[in-house]
Protein backbone atom coordinates (compact mmCIF):
# COMPACT_ATOMS: atom_id res chain seq x y z
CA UNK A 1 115.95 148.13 110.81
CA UNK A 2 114.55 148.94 107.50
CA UNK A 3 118.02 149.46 106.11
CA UNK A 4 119.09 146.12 107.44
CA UNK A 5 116.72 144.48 105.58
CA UNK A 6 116.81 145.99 102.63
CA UNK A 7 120.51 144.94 102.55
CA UNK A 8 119.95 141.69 103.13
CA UNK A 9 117.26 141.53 100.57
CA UNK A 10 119.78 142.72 98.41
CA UNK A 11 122.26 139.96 99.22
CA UNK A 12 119.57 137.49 98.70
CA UNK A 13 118.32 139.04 95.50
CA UNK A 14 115.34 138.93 96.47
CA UNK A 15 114.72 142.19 94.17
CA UNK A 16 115.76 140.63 90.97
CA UNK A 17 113.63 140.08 88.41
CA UNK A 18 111.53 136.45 89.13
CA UNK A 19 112.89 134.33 86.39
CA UNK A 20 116.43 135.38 87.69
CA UNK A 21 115.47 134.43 90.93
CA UNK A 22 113.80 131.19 89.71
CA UNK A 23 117.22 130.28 88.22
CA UNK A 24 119.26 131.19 91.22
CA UNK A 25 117.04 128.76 93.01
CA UNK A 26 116.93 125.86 90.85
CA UNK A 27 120.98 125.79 90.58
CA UNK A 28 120.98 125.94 94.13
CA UNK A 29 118.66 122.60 94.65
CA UNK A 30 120.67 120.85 91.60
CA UNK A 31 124.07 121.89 92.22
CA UNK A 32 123.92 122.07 96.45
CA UNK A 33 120.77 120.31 97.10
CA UNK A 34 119.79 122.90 98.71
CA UNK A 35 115.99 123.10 100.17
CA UNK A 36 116.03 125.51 103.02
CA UNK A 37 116.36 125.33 106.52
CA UNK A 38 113.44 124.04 108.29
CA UNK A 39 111.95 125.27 112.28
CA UNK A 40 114.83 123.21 113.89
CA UNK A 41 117.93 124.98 111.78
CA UNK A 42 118.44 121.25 109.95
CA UNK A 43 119.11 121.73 106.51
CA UNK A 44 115.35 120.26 104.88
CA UNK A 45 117.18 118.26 102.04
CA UNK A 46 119.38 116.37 104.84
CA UNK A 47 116.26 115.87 107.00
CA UNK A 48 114.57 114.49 103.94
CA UNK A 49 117.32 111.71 103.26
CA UNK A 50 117.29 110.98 106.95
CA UNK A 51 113.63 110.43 107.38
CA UNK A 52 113.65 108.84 103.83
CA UNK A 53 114.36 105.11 104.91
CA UNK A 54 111.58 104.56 107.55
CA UNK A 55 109.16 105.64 104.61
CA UNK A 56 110.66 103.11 102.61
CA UNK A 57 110.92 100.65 104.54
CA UNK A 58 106.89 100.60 105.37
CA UNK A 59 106.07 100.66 101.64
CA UNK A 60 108.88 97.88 100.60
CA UNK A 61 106.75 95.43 102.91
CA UNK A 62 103.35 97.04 102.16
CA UNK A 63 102.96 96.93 98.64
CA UNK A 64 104.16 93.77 97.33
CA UNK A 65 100.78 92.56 99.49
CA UNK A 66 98.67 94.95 98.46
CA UNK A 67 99.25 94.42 94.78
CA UNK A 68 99.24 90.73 95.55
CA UNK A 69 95.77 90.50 96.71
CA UNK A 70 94.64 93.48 94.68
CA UNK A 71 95.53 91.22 91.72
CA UNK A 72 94.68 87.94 92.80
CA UNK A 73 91.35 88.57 94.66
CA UNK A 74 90.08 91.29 91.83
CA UNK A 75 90.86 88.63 89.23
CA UNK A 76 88.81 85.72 90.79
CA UNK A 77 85.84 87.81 91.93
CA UNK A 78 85.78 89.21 88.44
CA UNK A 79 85.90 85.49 87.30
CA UNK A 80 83.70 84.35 89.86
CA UNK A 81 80.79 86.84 89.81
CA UNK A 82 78.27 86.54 92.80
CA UNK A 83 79.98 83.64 93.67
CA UNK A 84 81.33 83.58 97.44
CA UNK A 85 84.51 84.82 96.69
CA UNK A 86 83.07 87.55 95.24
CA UNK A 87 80.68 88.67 98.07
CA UNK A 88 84.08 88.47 100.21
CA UNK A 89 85.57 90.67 98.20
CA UNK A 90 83.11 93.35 98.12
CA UNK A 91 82.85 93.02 101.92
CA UNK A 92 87.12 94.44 101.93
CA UNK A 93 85.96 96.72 99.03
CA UNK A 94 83.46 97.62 102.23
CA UNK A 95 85.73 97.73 104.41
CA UNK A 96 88.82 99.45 103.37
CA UNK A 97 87.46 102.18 101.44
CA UNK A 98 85.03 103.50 104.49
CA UNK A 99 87.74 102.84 107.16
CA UNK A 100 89.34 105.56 108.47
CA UNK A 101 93.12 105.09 108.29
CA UNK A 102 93.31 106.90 111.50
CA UNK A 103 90.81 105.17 113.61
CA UNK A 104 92.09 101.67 112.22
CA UNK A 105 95.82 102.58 113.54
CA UNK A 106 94.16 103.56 116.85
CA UNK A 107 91.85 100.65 117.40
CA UNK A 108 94.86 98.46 115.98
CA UNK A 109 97.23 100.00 118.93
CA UNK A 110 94.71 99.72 121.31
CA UNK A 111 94.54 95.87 120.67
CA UNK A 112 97.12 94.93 120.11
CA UNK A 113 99.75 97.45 121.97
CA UNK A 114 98.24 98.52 125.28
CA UNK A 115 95.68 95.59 125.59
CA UNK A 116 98.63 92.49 124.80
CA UNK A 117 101.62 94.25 123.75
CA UNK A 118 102.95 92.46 120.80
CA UNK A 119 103.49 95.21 118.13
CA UNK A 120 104.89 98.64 119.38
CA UNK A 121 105.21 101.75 117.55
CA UNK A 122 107.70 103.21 116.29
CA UNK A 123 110.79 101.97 114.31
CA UNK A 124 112.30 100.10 116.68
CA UNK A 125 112.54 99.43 120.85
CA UNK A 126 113.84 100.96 123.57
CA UNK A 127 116.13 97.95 123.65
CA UNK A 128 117.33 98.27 120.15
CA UNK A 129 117.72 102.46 120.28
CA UNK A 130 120.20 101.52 123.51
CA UNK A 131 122.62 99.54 121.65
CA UNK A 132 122.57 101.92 118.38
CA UNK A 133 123.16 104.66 120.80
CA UNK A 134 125.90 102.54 122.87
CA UNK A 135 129.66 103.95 122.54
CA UNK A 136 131.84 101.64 120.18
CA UNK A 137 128.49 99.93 119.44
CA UNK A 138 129.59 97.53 116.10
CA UNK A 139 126.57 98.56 114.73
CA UNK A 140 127.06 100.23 110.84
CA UNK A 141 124.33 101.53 108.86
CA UNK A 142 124.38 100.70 105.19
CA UNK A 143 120.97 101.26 104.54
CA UNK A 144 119.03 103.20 106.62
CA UNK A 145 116.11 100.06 106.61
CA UNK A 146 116.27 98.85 110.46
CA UNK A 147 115.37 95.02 108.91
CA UNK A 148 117.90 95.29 106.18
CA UNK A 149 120.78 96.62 107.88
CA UNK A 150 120.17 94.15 110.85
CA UNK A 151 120.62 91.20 108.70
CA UNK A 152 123.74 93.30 107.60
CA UNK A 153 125.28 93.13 110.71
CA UNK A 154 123.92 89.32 111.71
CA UNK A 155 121.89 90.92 114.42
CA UNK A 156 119.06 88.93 114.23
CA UNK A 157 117.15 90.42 117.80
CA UNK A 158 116.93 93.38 116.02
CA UNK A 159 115.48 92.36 112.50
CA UNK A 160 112.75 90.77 114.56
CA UNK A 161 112.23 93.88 116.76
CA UNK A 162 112.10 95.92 113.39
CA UNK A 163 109.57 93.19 111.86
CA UNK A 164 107.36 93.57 115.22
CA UNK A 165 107.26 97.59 114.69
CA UNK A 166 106.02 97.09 111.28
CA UNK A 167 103.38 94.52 111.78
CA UNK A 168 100.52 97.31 112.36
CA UNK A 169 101.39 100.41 110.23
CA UNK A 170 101.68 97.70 107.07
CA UNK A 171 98.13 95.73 108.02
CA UNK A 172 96.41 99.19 107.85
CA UNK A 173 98.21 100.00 104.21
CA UNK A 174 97.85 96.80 103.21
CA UNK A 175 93.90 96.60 103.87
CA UNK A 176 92.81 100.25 103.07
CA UNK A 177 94.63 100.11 99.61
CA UNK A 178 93.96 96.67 98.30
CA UNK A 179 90.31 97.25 98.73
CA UNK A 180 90.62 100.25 95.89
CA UNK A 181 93.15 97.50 93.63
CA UNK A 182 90.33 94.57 94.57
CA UNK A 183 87.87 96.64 93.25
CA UNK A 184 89.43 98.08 90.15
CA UNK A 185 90.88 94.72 88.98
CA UNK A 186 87.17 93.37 89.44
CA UNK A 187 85.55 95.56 87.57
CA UNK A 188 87.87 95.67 84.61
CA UNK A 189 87.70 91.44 84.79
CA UNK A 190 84.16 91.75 84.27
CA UNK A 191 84.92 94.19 81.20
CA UNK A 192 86.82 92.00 79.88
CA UNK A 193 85.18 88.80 80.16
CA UNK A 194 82.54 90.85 78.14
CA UNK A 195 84.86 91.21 75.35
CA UNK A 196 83.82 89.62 71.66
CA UNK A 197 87.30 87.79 71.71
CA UNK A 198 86.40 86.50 74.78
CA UNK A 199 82.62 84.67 72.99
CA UNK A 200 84.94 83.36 70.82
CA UNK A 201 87.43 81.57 73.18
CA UNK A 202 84.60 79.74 74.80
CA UNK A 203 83.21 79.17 71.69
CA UNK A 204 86.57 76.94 70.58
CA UNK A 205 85.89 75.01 73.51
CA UNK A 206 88.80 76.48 75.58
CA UNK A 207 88.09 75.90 79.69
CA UNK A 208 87.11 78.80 81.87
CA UNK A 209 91.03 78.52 83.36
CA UNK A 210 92.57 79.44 80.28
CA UNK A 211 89.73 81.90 79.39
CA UNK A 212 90.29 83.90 82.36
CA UNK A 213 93.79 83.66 83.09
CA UNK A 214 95.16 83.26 79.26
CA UNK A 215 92.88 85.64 77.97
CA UNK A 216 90.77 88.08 80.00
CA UNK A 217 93.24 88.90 82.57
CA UNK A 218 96.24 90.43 80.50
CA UNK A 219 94.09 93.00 79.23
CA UNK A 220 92.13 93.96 82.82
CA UNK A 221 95.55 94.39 84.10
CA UNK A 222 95.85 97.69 82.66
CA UNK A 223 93.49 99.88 84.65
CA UNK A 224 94.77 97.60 87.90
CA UNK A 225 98.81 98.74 87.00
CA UNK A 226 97.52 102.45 86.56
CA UNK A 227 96.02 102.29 89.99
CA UNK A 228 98.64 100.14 91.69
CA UNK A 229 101.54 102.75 90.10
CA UNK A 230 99.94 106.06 91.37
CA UNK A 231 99.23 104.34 94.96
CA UNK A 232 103.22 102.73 95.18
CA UNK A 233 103.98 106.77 94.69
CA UNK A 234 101.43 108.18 96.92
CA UNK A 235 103.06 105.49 99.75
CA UNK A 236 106.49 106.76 98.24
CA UNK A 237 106.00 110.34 99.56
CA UNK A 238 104.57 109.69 102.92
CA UNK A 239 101.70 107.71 104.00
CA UNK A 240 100.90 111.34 106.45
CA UNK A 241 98.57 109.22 108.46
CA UNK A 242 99.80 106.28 109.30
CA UNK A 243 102.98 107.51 110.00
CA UNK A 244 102.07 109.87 112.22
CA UNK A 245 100.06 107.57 114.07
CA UNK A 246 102.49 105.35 114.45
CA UNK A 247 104.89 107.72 115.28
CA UNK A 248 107.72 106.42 112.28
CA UNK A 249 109.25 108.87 111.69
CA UNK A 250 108.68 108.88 107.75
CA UNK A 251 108.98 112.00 105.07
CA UNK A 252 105.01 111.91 105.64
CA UNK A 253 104.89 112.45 109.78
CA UNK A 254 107.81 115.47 109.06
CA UNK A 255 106.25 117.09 106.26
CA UNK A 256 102.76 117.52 108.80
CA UNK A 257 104.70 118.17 111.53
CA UNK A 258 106.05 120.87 109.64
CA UNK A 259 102.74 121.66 107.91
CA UNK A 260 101.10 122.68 111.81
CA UNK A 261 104.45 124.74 112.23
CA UNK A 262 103.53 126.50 109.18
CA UNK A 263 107.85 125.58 108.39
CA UNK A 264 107.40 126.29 104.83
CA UNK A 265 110.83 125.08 103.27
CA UNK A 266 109.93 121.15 104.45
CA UNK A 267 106.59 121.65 103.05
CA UNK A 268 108.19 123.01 99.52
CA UNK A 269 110.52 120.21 99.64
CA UNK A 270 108.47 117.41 100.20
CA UNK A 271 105.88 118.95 97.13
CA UNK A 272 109.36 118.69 94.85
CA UNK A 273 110.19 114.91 95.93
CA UNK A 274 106.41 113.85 95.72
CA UNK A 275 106.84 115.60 92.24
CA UNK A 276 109.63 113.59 91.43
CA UNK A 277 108.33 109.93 92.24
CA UNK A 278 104.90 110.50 90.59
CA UNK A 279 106.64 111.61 87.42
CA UNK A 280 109.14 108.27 87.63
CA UNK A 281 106.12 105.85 88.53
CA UNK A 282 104.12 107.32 85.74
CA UNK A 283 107.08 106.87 83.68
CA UNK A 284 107.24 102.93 84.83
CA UNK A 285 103.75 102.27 84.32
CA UNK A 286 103.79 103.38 81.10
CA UNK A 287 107.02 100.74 80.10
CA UNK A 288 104.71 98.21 82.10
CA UNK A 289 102.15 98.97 79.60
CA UNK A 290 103.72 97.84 76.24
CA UNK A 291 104.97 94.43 78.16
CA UNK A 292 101.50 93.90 79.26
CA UNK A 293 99.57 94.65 75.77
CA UNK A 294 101.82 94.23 72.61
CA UNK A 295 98.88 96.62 70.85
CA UNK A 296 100.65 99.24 72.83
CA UNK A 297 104.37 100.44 71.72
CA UNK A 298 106.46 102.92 72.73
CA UNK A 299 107.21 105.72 70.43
């Protein structure tokens, strides 16, 4: 036995020096995309790409709203200080940064799944997995997105069924993370409207409008693209939580699932792709920057 495995350890080269072996492993994942085998004997890069598209899916619907009323709500509570709009924004602040993700998924499902039973979990229906699964089904995926691909193929049953699935797992993203961009985007407004530059705008008689959004809001949108960049990549590599709650199927319910197995390989490769996107969106928000403020350049 101890023979055997010192041959195979040999074969694998597992006694070469590390930086060898470091090498050997790194051509592998370039050249052959090659992450391991996970518990299930699917090759982990293959299950990545598969599981890929329901991830995506949830955050190409999720965080156009979420910056949306990040932006727009942080900006007019800044502008607005203990005004009404204000206090209504600090009540989400409230509200999404104390909620549990969990228990919000669970209470949502409970209301609105087993008590009237108008958004499911899941990516799609019983109905809709039946005629993907059908023989000689015309179905084609281009994709992977269930709501893209459905318009694809003019089956319009289905994009509905898709938008019904996602209806719950994108109000809890949407709530939970525009209270951190609500409160950013406020604070920084108020910074702002502090500003000397600012004194002297109202001073040449220009009107609060064109004070706030000429003036103070360009340069509070810099803290609020930070934030809104990191959290677009966090939701990139697997909202863990929600997806798992609502059983989607994302990168984030397989690298937990995974995670409990103690399957290291998905674990490794999921660290590498969440590697990857924060390094990109960092990247982006950094281009963002020099459009936003022309004091910034890029060198």
């Amino acid at each position: 036995m101890a023979r055997n495995w010192q041959q195979v350890a040999n074969a694998s080269g597992l006694y070469a020096p590390v930086y060898v072996q470091f090498y050997e492993w790194m051509k592998s994942l370039l050249i052959d995309h090659n992450l391991g085998i996970d518990a299930s004997a699917t090759p982990v890069y293959d299950a990545i790409i598969h599981r890929l598209p329901a991830t995506i899916e949830i955050v190409m619907y999720a965080s156009p709203i979420i910056v949306f009323i990040g932006l727009a709500l942080g900006v007019r509570a800044g502008a607005n200080k203990d005004k009404p709009i204000d206090q209504a924004s600090r009540i989400l602040a409230i509200l999404g940064t104390s909620l549990p993700s969990f228990w919000f998924g669970i209470v949502l499902l409970s209301i609105f799944y087993a008590g009237l039973g108008w958004f499911p979990p899941q990516r799609y229906g019983q109905e809709v997995l039946s005629y993907l699964l059908k023989p000689n089904s015309p179905w084609q995926w281009h994709t992977g997105l269930v709501t893209i691909d459905s318009l694809i193929n003019g089956q319009w049953w289905i994009f509905l069924d898709g938008v019904r699935h996602l209806v719950l797992p994108i109000t809890v993203l949407s709530l939970l993370n525009s209270a951190v961009m609500v409160r950013v985007t406020r604070s920084s407004m108020l910074e702002a409207l502090g500003k000397d530059y600012i004194t002297a705008a109202k001073a040449k008689g220009l009107s609060k409008k064109e004070v706030v959004f000429k003036h103070a809001r360009r340069n509070a949108l810099i803290p609020a693209i930070t934030i809104s960049g990191l959290m677009i990549a966090s939701l990139l590599t697997g909202v863990v939580i929600t997806e798992t709650v609502f059983n989607m199927g994302g990168i984030g319910q397989y690298a937990a699932a995974s995670a409990v197995l103690l399957d290291v390989p998905p674990v490794i490769g999921y660290a590498l792709l969440s590697a990857v996107v924060f390094v990109i969106s960092n990247l982006i928000v950094d281009v963002l920057y020099a459009y936003i403020d022309p004091r910034i350049r890029l060198g």
